[in-house]
Protein backbone atom coordinates (compact mmCIF):
# COMPACT_ATOMS: atom_id res chain seq x y z
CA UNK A 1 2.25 -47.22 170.97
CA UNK A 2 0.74 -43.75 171.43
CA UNK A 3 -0.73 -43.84 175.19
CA UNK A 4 -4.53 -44.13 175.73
CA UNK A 5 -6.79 -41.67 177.30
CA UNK A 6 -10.20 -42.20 178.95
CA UNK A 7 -13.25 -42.21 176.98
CA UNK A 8 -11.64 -42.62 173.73
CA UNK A 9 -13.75 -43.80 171.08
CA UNK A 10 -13.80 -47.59 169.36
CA UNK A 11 -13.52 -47.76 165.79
CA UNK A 12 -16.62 -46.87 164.42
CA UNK A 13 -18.37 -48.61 160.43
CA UNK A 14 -18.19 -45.35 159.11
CA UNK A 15 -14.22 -44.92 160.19
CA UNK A 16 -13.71 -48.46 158.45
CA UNK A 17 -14.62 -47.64 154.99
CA UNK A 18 -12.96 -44.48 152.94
CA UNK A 19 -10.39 -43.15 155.07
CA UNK A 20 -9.44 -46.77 156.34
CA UNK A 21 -8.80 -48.10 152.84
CA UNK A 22 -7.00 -44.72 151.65
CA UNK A 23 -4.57 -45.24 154.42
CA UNK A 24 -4.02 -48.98 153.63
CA UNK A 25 -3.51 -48.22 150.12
CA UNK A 26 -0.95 -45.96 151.04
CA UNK A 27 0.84 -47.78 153.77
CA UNK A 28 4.37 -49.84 151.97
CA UNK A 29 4.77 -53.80 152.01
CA UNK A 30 5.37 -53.83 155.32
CA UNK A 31 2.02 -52.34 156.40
CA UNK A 32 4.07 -48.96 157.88
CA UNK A 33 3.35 -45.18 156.65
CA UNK A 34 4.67 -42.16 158.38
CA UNK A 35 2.77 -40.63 160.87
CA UNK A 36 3.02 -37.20 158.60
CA UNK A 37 1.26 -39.34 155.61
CA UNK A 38 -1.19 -40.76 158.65
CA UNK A 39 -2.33 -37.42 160.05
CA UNK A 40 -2.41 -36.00 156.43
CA UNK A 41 -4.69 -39.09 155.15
CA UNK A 42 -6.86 -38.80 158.58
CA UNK A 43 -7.45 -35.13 158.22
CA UNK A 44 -7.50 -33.56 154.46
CA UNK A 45 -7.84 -37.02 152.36
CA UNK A 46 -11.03 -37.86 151.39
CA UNK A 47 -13.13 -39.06 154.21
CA UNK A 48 -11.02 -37.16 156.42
CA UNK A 49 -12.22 -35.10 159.62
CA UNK A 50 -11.60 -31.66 157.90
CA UNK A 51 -13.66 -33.02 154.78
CA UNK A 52 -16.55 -33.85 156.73
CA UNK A 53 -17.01 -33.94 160.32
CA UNK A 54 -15.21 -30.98 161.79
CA UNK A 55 -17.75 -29.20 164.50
CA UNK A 56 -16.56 -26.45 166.54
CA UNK A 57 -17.59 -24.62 169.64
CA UNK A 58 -19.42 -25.87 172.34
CA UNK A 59 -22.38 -28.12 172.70
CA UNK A 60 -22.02 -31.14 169.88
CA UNK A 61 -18.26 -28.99 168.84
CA UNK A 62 -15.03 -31.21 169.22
CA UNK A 63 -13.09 -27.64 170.22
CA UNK A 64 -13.86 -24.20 170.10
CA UNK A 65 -11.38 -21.50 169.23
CA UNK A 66 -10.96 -17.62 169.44
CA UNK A 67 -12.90 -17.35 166.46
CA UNK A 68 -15.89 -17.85 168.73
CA UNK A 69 -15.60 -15.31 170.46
CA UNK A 70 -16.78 -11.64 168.08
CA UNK A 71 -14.39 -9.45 169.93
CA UNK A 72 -11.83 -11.41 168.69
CA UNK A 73 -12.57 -10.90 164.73
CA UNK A 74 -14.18 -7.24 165.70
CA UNK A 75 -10.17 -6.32 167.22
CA UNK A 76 -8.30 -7.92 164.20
CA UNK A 77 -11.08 -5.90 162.23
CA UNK A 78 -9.24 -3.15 163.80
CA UNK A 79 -5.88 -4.02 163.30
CA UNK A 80 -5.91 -4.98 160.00
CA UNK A 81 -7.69 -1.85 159.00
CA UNK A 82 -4.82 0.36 160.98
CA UNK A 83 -2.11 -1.70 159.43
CA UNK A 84 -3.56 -1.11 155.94
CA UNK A 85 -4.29 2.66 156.77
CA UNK A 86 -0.34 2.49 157.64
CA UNK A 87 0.73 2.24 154.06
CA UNK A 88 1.70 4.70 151.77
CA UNK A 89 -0.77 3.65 149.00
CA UNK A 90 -3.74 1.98 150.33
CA UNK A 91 -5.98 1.07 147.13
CA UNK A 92 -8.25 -2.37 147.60
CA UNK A 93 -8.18 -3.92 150.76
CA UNK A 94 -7.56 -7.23 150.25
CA UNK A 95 -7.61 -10.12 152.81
CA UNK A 96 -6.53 -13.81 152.60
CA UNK A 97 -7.76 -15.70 155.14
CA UNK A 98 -6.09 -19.63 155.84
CA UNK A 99 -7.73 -22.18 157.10
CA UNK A 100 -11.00 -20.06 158.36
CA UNK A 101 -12.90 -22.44 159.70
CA UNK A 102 -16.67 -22.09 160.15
CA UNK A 103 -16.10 -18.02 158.54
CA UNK A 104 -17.08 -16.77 161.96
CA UNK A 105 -13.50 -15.02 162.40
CA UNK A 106 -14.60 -13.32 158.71
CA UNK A 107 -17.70 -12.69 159.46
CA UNK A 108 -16.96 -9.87 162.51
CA UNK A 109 -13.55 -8.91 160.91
CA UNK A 110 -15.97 -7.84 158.07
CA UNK A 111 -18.38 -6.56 160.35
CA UNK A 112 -15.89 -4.37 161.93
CA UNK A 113 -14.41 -3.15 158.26
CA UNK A 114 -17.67 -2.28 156.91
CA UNK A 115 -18.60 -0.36 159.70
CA UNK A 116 -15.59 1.69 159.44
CA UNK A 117 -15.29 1.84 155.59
CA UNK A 118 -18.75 3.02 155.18
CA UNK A 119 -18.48 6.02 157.17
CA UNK A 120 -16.72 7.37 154.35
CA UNK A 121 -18.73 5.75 151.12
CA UNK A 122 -21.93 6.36 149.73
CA UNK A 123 -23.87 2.89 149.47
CA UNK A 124 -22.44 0.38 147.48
CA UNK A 125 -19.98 -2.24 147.62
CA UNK A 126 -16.71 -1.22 150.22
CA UNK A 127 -13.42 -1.18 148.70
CA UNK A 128 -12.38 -5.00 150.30
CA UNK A 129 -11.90 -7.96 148.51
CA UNK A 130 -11.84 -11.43 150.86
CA UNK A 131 -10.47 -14.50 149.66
CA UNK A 132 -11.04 -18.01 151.45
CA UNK A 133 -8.40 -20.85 150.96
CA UNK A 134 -10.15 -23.91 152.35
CA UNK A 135 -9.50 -27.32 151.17
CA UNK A 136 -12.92 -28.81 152.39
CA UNK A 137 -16.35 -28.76 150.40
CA UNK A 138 -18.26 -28.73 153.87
CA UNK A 139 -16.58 -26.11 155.11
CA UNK A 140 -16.79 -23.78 152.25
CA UNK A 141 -20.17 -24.09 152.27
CA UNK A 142 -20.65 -23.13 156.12
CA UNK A 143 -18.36 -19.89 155.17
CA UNK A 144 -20.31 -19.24 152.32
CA UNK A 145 -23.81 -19.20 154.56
CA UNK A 146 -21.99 -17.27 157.54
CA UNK A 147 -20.60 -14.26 155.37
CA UNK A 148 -23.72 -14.35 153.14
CA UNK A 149 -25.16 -10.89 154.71
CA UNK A 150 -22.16 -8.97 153.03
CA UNK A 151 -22.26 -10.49 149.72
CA UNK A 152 -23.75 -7.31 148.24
CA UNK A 153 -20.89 -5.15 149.94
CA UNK A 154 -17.58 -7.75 149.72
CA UNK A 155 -16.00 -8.63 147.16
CA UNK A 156 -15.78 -12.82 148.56
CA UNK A 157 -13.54 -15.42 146.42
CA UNK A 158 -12.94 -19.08 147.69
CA UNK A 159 -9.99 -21.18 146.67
CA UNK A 160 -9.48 -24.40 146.59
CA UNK A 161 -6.12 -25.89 147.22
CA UNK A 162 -5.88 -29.89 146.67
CA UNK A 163 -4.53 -30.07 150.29
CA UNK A 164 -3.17 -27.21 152.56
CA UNK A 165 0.49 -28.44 152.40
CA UNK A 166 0.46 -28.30 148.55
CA UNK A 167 0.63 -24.57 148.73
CA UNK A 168 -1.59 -21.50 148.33
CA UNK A 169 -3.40 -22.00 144.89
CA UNK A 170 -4.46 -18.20 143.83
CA UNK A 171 -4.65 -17.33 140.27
CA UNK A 172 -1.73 -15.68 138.39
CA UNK A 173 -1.85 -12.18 137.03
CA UNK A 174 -0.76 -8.85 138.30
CA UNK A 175 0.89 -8.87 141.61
CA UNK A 176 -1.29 -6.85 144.14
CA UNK A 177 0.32 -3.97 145.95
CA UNK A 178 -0.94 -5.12 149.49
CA UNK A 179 -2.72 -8.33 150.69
CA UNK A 180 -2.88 -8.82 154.10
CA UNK A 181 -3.12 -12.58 155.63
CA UNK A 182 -4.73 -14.36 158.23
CA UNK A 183 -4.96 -17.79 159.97
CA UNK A 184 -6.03 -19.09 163.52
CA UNK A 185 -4.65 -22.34 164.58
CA UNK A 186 -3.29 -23.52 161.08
CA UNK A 187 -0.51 -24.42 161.30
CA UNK A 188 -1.18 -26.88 164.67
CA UNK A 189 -3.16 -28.72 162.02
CA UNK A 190 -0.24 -29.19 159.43
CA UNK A 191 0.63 -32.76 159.31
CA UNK A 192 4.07 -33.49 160.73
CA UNK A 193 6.63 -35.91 161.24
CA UNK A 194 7.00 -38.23 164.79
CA UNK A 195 10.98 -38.10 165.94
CA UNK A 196 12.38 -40.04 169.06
CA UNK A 197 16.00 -39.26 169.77
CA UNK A 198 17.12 -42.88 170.31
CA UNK A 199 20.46 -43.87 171.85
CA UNK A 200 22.23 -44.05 167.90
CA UNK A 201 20.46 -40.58 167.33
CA UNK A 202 16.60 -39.92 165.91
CA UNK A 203 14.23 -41.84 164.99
CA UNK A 204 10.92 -41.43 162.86
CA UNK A 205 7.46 -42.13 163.44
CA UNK A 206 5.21 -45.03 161.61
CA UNK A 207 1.64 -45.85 161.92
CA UNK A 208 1.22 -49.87 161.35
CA UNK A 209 -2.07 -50.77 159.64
CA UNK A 210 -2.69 -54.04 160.08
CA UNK A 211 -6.23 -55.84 158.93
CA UNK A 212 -7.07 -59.62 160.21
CA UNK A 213 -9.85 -60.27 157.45
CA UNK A 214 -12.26 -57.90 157.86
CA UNK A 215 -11.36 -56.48 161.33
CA UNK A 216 -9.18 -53.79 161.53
CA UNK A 217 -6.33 -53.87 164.00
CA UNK A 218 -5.57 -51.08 166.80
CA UNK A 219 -3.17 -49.26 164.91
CA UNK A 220 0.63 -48.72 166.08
CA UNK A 221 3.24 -46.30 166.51
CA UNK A 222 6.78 -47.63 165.57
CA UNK A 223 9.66 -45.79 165.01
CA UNK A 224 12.67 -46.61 162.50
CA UNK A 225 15.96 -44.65 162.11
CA UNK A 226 15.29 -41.35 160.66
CA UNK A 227 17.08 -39.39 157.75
CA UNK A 228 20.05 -37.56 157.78
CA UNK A 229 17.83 -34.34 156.77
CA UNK A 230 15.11 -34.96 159.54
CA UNK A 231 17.78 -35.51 161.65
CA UNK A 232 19.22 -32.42 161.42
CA UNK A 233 16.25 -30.57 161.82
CA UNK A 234 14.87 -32.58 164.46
CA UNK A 235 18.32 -31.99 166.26
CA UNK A 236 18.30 -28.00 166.11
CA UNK A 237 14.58 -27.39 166.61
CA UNK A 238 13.55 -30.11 169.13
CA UNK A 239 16.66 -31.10 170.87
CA UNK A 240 14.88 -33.28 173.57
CA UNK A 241 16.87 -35.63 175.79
CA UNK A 242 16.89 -39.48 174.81
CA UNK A 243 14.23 -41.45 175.00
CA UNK A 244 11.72 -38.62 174.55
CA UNK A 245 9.63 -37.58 171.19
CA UNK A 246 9.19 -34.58 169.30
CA UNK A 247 7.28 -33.17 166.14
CA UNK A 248 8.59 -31.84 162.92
CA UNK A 249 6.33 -30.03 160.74
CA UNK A 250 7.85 -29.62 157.09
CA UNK A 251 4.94 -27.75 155.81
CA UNK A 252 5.89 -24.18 157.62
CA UNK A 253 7.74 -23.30 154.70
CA UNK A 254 5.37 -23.48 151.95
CA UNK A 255 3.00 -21.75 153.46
CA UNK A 256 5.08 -18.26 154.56
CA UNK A 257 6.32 -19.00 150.76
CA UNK A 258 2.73 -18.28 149.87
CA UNK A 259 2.30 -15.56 151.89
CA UNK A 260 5.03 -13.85 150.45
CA UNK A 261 4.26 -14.46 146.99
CA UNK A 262 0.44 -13.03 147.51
CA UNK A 263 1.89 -9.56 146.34
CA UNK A 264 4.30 -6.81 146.84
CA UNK A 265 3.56 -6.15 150.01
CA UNK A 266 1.98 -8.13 152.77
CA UNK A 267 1.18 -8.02 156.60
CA UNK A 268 0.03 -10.99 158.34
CA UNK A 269 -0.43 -12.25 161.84
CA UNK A 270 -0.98 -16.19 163.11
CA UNK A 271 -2.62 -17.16 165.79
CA UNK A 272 -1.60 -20.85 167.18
CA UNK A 273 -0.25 -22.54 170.49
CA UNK A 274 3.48 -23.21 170.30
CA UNK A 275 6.78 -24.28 171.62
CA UNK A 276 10.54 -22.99 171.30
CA UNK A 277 13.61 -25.59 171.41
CA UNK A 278 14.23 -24.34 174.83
CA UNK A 279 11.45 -26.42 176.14
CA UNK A 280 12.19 -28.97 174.23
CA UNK A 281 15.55 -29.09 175.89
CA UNK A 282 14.23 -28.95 179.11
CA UNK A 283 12.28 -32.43 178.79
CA UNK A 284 8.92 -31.50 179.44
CA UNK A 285 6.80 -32.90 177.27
CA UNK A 286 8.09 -36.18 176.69
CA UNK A 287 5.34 -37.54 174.47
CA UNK A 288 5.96 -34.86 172.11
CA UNK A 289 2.84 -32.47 171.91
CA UNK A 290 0.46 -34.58 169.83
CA UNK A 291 -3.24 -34.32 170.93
CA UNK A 292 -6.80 -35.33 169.64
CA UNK A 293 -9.94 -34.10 170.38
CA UNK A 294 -13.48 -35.65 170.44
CA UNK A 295 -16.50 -33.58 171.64
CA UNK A 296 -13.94 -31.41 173.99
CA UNK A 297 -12.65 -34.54 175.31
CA UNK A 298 -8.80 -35.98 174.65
CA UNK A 299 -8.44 -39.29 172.82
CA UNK A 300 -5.81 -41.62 171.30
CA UNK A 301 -4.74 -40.06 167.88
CA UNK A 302 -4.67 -43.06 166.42
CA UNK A 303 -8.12 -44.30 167.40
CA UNK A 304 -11.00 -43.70 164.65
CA UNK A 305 -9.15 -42.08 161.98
CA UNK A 306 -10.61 -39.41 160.23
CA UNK A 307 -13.17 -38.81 163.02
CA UNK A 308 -10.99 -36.95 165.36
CA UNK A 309 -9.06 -33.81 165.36
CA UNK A 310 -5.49 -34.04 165.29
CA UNK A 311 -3.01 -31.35 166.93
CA UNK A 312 0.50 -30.63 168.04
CA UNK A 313 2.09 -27.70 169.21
CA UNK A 314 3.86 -25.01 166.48
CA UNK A 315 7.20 -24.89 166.62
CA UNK A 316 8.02 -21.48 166.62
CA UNK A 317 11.74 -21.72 166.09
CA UNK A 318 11.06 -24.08 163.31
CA UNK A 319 8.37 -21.46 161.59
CA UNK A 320 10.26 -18.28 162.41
CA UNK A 321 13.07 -19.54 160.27
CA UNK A 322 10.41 -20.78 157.24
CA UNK A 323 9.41 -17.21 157.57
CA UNK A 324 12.63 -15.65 156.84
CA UNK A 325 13.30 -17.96 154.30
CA UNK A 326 10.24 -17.32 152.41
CA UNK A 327 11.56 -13.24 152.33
CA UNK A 328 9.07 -12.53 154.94
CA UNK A 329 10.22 -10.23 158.37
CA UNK A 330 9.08 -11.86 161.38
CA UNK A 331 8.09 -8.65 163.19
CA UNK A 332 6.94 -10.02 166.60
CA UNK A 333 5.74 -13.49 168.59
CA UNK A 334 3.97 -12.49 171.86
CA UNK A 335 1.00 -13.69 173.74
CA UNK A 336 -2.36 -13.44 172.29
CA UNK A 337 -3.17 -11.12 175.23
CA UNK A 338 -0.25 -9.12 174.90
CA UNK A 339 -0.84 -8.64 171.38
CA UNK A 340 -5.09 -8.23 171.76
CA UNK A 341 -4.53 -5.24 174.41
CA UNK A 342 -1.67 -3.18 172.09
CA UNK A 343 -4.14 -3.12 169.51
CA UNK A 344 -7.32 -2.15 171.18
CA UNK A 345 -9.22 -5.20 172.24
CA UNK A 346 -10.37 -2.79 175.45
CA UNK A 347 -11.51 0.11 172.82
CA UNK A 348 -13.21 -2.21 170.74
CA UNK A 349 -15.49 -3.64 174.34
CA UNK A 350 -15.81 0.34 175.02
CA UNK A 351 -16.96 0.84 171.39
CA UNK A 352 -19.90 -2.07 172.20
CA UNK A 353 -21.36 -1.63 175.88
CA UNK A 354 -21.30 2.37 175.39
CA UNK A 355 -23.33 1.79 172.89
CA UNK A 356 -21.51 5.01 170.76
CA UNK A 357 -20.61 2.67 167.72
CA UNK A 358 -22.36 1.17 164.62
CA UNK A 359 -20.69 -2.35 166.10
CA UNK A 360 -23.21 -1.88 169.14
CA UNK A 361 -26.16 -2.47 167.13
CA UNK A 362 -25.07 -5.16 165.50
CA UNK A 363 -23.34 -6.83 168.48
CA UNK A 364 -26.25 -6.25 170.58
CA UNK A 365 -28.59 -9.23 169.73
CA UNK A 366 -25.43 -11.45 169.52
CA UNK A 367 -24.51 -10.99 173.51
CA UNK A 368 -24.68 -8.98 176.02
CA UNK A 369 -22.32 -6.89 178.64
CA UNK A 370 -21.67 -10.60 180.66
CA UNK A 371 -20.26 -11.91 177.43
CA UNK A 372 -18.06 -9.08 176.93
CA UNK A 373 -16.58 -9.75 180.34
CA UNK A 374 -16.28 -13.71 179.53
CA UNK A 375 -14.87 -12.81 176.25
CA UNK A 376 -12.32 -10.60 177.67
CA UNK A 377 -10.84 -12.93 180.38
CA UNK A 378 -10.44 -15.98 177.99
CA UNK A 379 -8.91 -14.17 175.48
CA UNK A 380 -6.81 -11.90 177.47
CA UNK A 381 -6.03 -12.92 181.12
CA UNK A 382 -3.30 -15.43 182.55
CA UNK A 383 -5.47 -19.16 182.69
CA UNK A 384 -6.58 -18.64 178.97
CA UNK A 385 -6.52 -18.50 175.32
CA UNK A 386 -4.63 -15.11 175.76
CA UNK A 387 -1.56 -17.09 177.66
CA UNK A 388 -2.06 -20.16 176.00
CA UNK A 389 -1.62 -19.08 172.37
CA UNK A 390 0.62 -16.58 170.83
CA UNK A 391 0.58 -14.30 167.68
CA UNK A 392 3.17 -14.84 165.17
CA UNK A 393 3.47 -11.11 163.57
CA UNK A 394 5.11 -10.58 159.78
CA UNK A 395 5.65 -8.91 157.07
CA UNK A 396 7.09 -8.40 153.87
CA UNK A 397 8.06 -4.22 152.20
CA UNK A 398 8.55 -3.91 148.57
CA UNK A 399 9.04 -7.06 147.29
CA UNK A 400 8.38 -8.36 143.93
CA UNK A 401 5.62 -11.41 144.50
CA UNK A 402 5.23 -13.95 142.35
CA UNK A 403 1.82 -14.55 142.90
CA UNK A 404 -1.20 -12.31 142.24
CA UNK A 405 -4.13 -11.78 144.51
């Protein structure tokens, strides 16, 4: 059983009805699913927390991420624009943005890109195209309302894949020339699969639903001799000592797949929290990394389905080698803070207090010089977001994609 926390929430009615009976439907004769079917059911099925209760940031928010912050999005504004400035043939900007969330980390990377763009246009709409791949009707709908004040300027296209894991649904045609791509903690919110390495070798994780008339039991975490395949994996990427458990995301794969395929050439960067099979060796984390989140306070993962966030670390071994095998080159993985300072996170504050930029003006009635100075230290400093979380830096040169954006 999956340890309690204080404060964690009792099953609620409204965590009894939809997502309750789409995870006893899909539980087998003996009341067991995986936990990878659980967390998938509890997040992105209908009912789930993705579909409609996901709040982030801070008062009434279950987490907040670097997407609150504008000098995050303004910096990768930056970036993207010198990475795209960077290629031989520059034609349409055209961004793909995973898993965005409330559109705040759009909304300034657009900021930032107009403001630049239009130095060198005549009014009119700004050679950028944005695309949204969101799974969740609630969400799309926030993204839609935050980005609404460049509608007239950006070119903005949602998708909507059946699930996240099923791949990147973007209509076929001609294969761009460049896309570049985007996501902020998506792939900690990819389902995966529970391992224990057991004394005969690894195990897998089950949820047990189990219903006593009308009264749903406290669900369970069992585990069951795992596949020769998991196995494997689960021995080279988290090789933890016995007795301890692990995660195993199979989902890494299809999504660099996707990336690749978005067109000939592509530039991306990930932002997430992660592990390598080093610490997994060591025998750190012996509960695996699995977390969930209720109104910035840790609960059991298995309490109130689809009412809680769900989260485990990336496994950066695990998603380096998805990369490559996708055709992608997996350029860099360094701290967020590392990676915000080489690319002019302190030129971008400059740009705002000195009050010498178009982003000034429009920065100005969003904060002030204080929240610069907060901004700076969680995303940047030791103690923070910018030691805490890593970017995971690719790329793919003069492929043939299969996919058109």
């Amino acid at each position: 059983m999956i340890s309690s926390f204080e404060n964690n929430p009792t099953p609620s009615a409204a965590s009894t009805t939809e997502v309750w009976q789409n995870l006893r439907e899909a539980a087998d004769e003996d009341s067991l699913l995986s936990f990878r079917e659980y967390m998938d059911l509890a997040l992105y099925g209908p009912g789930g927390y993705y579909q409609r209760l996901v709040r982030l940031g801070g008062a009434g928010g279950d987490f907040y991420t670097a997407a609150q912050f504008p000098l995050f999005g303004l910096t990768l504004g930056r970036y993207i624009y010198q990475q795209w400035q960077q290629r031989e043939k520059q034609g349409m900007l055209r961004i793909v943005e995973l898993g965005p969330g409330q559109g705040e980390l759009a909304y300034w990377i657009c900021t930032y890109l107009v403001s630049v763009l239009e130095k060198h246009r005549s009014a009119g709409p700004v050679p950028l195209e944005y695309r949204f791949v969101e799974p969740s009707d609630y969400l799309r709908q926030v993204q839609q309302e935050r980005v609404a004040p460049f509608f007239e300027r950006i070119a903005f296209q949602w998708k909507a894949p059946s699930d996240i894991q099923s791949g990147i649904q973007l209509p076929k045609g001609d294969v761009a020339a460049y896309v570049f791509v985007i996501a902020n903690e998506l792939l900690d919110a990819l389902p995966v699969e529970r391992v224990r390495r057991g004394l005969q070798g690894f195990e897998r994780g089950f949820v047990r639903i189990v219903q006593q008339g009308d009264v749903e039991e406290p669900l369970e975490e069992v585990f069951l001799p795992a596949s020769d395949g998991l196995s494997r994996l689960a021995r080279k990427y988290t090789p933890v000592p016995p007795g301890h458990v692990a995660e195993v995301c199979l989902d890494y794969e299809k999504v660099f797949a996707a990336c690749s395929g978005l067109a000939r050439e592509v530039d991306g960067v990930f932002f997430d929290y992660g592990t390598f099979a080093d610490e997994w060796r060591q025998g750190i984390r012996p509960q695996g990394t699995l977390r969930a989140f209720h109104k910035h306070t840790l609960v059991d993962a298995l309490a109130r389905p689809g009412e809680v966030d769900i989260t485990t670390d990336v496994n950066w071994d695990l998603a380096r080698d998805a990369a490559i095998s996708a055709g992608l080159l997996v350029k860099d993985i360094r701290k967020q803070g590392s990676f915000l300072m080489q690319n002019g996170i302190m030129d971008v504050a400059m740009e705002i207090t000195n009050g010498d930029s178009p982003l000034s003006d429009v920065f100005k009635p969003q904060a002030g010089p204080l929240s610069i100075t907060a901004a700076l230290k969680q995303l940047v400093l030791p103690g923070g977001m910018g030691e805490r979380f890593s970017a995971f830096v690719f790329t793919k040169r003069g492929g043939s994609g299969e996919q058109g954006c």
